[in-house]
Protein backbone atom coordinates (compact mmCIF):
# COMPACT_ATOMS: atom_id res chain seq x y z
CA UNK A 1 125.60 87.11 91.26
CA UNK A 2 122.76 88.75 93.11
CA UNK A 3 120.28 87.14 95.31
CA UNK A 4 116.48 87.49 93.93
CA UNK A 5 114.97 87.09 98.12
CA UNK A 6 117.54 89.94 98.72
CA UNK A 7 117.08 92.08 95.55
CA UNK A 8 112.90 91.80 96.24
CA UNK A 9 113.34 92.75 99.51
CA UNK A 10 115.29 95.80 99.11
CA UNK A 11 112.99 96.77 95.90
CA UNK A 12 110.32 97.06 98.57
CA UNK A 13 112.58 99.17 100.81
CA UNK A 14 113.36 101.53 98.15
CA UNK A 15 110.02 101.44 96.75
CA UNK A 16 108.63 102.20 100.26
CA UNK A 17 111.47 105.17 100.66
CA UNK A 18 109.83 107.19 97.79
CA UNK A 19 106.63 107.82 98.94
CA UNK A 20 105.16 110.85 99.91
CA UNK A 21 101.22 110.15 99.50
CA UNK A 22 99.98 107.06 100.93
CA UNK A 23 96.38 105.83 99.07
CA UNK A 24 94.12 103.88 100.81
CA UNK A 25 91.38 101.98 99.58
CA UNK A 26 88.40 101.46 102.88
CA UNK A 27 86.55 97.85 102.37
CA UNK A 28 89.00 95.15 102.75
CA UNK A 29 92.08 97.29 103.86
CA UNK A 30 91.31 100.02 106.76
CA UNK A 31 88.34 97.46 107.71
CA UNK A 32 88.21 93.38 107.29
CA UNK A 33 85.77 93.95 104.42
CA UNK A 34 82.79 93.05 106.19
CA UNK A 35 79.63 95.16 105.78
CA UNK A 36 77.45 94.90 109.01
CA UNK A 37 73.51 96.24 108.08
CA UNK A 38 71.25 97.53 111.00
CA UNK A 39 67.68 97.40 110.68
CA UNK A 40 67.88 100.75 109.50
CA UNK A 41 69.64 99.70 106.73
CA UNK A 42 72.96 101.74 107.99
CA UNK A 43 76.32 100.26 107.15
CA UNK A 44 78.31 99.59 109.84
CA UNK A 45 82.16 99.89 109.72
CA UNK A 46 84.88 98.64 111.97
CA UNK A 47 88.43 100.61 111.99
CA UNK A 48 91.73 99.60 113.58
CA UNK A 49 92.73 101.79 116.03
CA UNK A 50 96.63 100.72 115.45
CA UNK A 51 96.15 101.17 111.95
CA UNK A 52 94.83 105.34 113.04
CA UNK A 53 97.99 106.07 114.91
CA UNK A 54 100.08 104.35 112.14
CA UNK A 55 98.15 106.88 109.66
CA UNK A 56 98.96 109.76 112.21
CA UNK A 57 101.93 109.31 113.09
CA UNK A 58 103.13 108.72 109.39
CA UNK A 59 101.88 112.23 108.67
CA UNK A 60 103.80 113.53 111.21
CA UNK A 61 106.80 112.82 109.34
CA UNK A 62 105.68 114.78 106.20
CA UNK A 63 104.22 111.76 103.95
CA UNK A 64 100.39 113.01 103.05
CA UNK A 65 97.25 110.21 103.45
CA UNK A 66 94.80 109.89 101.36
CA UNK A 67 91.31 107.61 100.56
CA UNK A 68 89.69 106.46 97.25
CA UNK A 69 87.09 103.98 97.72
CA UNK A 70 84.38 103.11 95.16
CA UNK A 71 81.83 102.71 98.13
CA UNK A 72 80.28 105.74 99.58
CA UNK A 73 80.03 105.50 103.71
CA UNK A 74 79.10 108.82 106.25
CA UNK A 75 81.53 106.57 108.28
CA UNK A 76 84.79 107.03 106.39
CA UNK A 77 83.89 110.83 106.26
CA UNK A 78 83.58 110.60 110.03
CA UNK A 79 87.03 108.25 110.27
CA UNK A 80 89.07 110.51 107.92
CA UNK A 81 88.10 113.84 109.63
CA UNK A 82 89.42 112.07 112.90
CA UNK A 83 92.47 111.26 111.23
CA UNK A 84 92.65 114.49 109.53
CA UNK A 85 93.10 113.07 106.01
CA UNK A 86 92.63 115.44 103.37
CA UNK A 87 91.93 114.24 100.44
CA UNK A 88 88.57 111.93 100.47
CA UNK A 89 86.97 110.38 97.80
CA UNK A 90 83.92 107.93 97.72
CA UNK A 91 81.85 106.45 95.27
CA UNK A 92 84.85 106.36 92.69
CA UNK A 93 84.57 102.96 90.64
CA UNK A 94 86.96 104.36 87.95
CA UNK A 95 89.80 105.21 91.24
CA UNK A 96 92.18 106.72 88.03
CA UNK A 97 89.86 109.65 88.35
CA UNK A 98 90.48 109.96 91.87
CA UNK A 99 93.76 109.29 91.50
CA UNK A 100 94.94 111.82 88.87
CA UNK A 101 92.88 115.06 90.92
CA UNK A 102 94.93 113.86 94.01
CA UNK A 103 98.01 114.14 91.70
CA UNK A 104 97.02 117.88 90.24
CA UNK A 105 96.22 118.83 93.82
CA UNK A 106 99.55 117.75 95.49
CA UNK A 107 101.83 118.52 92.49
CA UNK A 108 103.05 114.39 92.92
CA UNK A 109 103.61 112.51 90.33
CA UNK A 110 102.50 108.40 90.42
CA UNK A 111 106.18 107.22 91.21
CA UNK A 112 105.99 109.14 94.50
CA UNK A 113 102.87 107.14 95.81
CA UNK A 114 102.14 103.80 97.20
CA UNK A 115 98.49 102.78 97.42
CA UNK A 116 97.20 100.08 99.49
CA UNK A 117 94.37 97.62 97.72
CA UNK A 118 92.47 94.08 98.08
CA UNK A 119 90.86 93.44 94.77
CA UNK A 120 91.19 93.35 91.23
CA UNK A 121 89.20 97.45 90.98
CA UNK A 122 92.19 98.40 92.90
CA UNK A 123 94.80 96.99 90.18
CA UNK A 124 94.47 100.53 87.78
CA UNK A 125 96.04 102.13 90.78
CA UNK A 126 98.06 99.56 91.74
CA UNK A 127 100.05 99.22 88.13
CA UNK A 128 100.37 103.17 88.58
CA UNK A 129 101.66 103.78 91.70
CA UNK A 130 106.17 103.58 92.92
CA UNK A 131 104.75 101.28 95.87
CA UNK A 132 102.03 99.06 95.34
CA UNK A 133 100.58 97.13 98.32
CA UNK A 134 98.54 93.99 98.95
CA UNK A 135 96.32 92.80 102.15
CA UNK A 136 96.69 88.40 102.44
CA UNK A 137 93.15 88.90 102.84
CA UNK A 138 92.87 90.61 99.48
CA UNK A 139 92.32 88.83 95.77
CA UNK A 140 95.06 86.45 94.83
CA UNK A 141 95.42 88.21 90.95
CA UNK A 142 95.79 91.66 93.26
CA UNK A 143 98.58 90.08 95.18
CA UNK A 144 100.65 88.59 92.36
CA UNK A 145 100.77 92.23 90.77
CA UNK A 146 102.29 94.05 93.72
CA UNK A 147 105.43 94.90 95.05
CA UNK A 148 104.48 94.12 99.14
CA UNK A 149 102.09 91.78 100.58
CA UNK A 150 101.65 92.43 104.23
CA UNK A 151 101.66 89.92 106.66
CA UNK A 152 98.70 91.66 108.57
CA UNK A 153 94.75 91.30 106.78
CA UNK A 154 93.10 94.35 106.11
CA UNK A 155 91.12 96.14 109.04
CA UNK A 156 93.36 94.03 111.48
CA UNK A 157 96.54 96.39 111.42
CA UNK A 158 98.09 96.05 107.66
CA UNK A 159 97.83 99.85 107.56
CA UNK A 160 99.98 100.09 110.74
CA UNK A 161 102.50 97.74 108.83
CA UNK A 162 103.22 99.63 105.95
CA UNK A 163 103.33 103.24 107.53
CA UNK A 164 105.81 101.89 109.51
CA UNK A 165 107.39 100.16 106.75
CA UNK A 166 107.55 103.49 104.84
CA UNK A 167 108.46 105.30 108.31
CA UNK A 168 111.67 102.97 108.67
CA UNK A 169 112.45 103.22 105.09
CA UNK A 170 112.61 107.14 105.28
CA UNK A 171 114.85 106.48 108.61
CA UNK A 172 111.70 109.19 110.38
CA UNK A 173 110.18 106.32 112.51
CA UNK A 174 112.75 106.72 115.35
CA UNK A 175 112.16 110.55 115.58
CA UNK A 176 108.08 109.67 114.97
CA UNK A 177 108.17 106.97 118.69
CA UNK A 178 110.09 109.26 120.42
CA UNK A 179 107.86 110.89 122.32
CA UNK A 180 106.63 107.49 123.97
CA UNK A 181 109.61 107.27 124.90
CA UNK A 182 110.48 109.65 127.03
């Protein structure tokens, strides 16, 4: 007889073993969702800086990184270019479209990406993709439909969580910490 905790949890594991593009959505999951206005009417955005060396590192080991969001912000363009993630797309409410250039442009097929979301625009993706992620922060019909729900929120380190999830899973996240090790 198997055990349905166990089974789950090493679904994840596998599921998280198979990726080699990581998709992340912006508002709700690289930041808490909130949308700070100045007076000039700029949108302010707050990034996790654990969540940046999570991305980093995680590249390091060969899995790609890349951003659909349906909002449009100079601030992502500025946050991916420090992150050096190449494939950025804004202003994308239909993310399949997105989704399926990514695909032609990295020869991967949906099975080899996970994709990290918050609500229900994000559930296309998520029904596509071999590792489909949730934030607790994120819509409770997003997090029924998914294969992980991270204990972090979004914009408070739930990034971090799953590259190292995916890093442990692909046994690469020893070799990725060693150097602050030594």
């Amino acid at each position: 007889m198997t055990d349905p905790v166990t089974d789950t949890m090493l679904d994840h594991v596998r599921r998280a073993a198979a990726v080699r593009l990581l998709i992340l959505d912006v508002d709700g999951v690289l930041t808490d969702g909130s949308l700070t206005y100045g007076a000039d009417g700029e949108v302010t955005k707050t990034f996790n800086v654990l969540d940046g060396l999570g991305i980093e590192l995680l590249q390091k080991t060969g899995v790609a990184v890349a951003i659909i969001s349906a909002r449009k912000s100079p601030v992502v363009v500025r946050r991916a270019a420090d992150l050096k993630i190449a494939h950025v797309y804004q202003g994308t409410h239909d993310k399949r479209i997105a989704f399926a250039e990514v695909l032609a442009l990295t020869g991967l097929s949906a099975a080899q990406c996970g994709y990290i979301g918050d609500d229900v625009i994000d559930l296309p993706l998520l029904r596509q993709v071999g590792f489909a992620v949730a934030v607790p922060s994120g819509h409770p019909e997003v997090q029924h439909r998914v294969h992980y729900v991270t204990r972090a929120n979004g914009g408070r380190g739930a990034v971090r969580e799953v590259c190292d999830l995916i890093m442990r899973a692909q046994h690469t996240i020893d070799a990725a910490l060693a150097p602050y090790f030594a």
